[in-house]
C-alpha atoms as a PDB file:
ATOM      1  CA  UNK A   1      28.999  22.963  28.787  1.00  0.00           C
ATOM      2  CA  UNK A   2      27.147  25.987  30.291  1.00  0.00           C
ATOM      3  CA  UNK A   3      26.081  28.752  27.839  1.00  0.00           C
ATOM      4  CA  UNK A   4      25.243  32.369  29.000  1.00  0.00           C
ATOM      5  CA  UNK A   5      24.662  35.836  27.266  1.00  0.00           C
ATOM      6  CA  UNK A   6      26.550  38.543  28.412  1.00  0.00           C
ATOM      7  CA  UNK A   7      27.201  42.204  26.601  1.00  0.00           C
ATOM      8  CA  UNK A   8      29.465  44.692  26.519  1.00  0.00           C
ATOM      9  CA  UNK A   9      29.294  47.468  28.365  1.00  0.00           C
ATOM     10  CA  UNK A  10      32.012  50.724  28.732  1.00  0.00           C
ATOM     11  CA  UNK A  11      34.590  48.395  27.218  1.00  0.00           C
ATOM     12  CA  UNK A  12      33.569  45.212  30.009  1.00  0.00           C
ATOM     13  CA  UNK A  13      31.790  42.123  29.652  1.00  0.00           C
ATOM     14  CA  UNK A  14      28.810  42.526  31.864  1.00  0.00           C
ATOM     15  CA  UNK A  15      26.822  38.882  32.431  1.00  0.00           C
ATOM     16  CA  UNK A  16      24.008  38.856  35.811  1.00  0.00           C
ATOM     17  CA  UNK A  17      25.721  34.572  35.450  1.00  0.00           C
ATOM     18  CA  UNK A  18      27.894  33.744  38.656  1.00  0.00           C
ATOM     19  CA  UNK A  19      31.312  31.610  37.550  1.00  0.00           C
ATOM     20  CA  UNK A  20      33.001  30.139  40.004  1.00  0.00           C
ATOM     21  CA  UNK A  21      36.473  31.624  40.747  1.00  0.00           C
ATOM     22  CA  UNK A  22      39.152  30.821  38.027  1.00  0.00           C
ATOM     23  CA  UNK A  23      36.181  29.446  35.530  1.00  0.00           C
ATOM     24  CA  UNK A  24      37.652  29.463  32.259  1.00  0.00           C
ATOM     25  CA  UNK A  25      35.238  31.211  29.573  1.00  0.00           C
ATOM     26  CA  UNK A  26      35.368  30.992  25.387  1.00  0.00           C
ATOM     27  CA  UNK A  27      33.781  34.226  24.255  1.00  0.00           C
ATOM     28  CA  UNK A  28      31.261  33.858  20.713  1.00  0.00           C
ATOM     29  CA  UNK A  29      30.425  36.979  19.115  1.00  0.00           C
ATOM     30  CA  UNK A  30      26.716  37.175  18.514  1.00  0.00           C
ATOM     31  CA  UNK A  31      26.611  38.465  14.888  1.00  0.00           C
ATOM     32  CA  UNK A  32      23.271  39.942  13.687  1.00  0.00           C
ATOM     33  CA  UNK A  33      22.577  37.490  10.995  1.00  0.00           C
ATOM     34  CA  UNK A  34      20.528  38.276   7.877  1.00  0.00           C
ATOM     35  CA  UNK A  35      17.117  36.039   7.481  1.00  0.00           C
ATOM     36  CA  UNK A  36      16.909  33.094   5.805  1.00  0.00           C
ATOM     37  CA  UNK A  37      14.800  33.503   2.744  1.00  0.00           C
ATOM     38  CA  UNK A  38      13.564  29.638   1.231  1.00  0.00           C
ATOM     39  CA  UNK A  39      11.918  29.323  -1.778  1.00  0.00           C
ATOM     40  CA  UNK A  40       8.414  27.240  -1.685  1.00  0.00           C
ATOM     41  CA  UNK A  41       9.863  24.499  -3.036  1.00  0.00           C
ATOM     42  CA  UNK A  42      12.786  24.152  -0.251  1.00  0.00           C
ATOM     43  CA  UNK A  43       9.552  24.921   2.335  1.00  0.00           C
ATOM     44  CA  UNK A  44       8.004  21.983   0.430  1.00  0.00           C
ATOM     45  CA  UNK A  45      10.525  19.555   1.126  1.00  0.00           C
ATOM     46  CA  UNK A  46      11.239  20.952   5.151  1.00  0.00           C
ATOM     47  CA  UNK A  47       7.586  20.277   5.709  1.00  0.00           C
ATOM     48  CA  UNK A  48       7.954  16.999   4.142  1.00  0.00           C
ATOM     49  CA  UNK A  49      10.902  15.980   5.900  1.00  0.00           C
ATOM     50  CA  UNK A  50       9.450  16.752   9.709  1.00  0.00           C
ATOM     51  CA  UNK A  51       6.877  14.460   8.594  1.00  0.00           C
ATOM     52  CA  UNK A  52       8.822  11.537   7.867  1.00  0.00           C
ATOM     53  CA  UNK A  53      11.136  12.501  10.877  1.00  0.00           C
ATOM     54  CA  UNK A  54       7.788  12.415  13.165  1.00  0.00           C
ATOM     55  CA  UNK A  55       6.988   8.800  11.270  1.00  0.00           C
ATOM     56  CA  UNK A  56       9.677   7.469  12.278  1.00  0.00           C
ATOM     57  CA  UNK A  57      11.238   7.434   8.818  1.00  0.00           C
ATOM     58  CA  UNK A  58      14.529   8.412   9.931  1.00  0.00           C
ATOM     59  CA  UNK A  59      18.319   7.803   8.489  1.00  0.00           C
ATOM     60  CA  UNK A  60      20.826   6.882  11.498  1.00  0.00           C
ATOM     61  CA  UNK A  61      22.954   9.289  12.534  1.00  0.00           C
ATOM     62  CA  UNK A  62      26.125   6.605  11.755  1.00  0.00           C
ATOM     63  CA  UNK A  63      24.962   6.697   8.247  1.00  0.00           C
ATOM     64  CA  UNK A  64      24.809  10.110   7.967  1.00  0.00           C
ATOM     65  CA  UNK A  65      28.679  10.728   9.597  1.00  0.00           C
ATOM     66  CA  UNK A  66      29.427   7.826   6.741  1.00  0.00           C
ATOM     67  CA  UNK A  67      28.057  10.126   4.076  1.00  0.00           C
ATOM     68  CA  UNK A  68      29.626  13.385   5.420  1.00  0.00           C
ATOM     69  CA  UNK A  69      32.936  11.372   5.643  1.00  0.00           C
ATOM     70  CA  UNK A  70      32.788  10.725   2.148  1.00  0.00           C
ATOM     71  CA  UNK A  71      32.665  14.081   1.154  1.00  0.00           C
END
């Protein structure tokens, strides 16, 4: 899959990305988002967790989909 930005301009979607002919596009709206605010404990534990990730200590991602599965 091949992402590109585009806007809208008098009423058109204007892109400078060349489709080939008959390319069949799905359309996201970019919503403005508001900032994510964390707390210094939640920073804590980020900061903590891209350690372990760069140690190695890592769960697999089968064992995660198992967990999210049983949900």
């Amino acid at each position: 899959m091949r992402t590109a930005r585009a806007k809208v301009v008098n009423g058109k979607i204007v892109t400078r990305t060349k489709f080939p002919e008959g390319t069949k596009l799905v359309l996201v709206v970019d919503e403005a988002r508001p900032p994510i605010v964390i707390d210094e404990e939640d920073e804590r534990a980020f900061a903590e967790a891209v350690v372990a990730v760069r140690e190695g200590k890592t769960i697999p991602v089968g064992t995660v989909r198992e967990i999210l599965r049983r949900l």
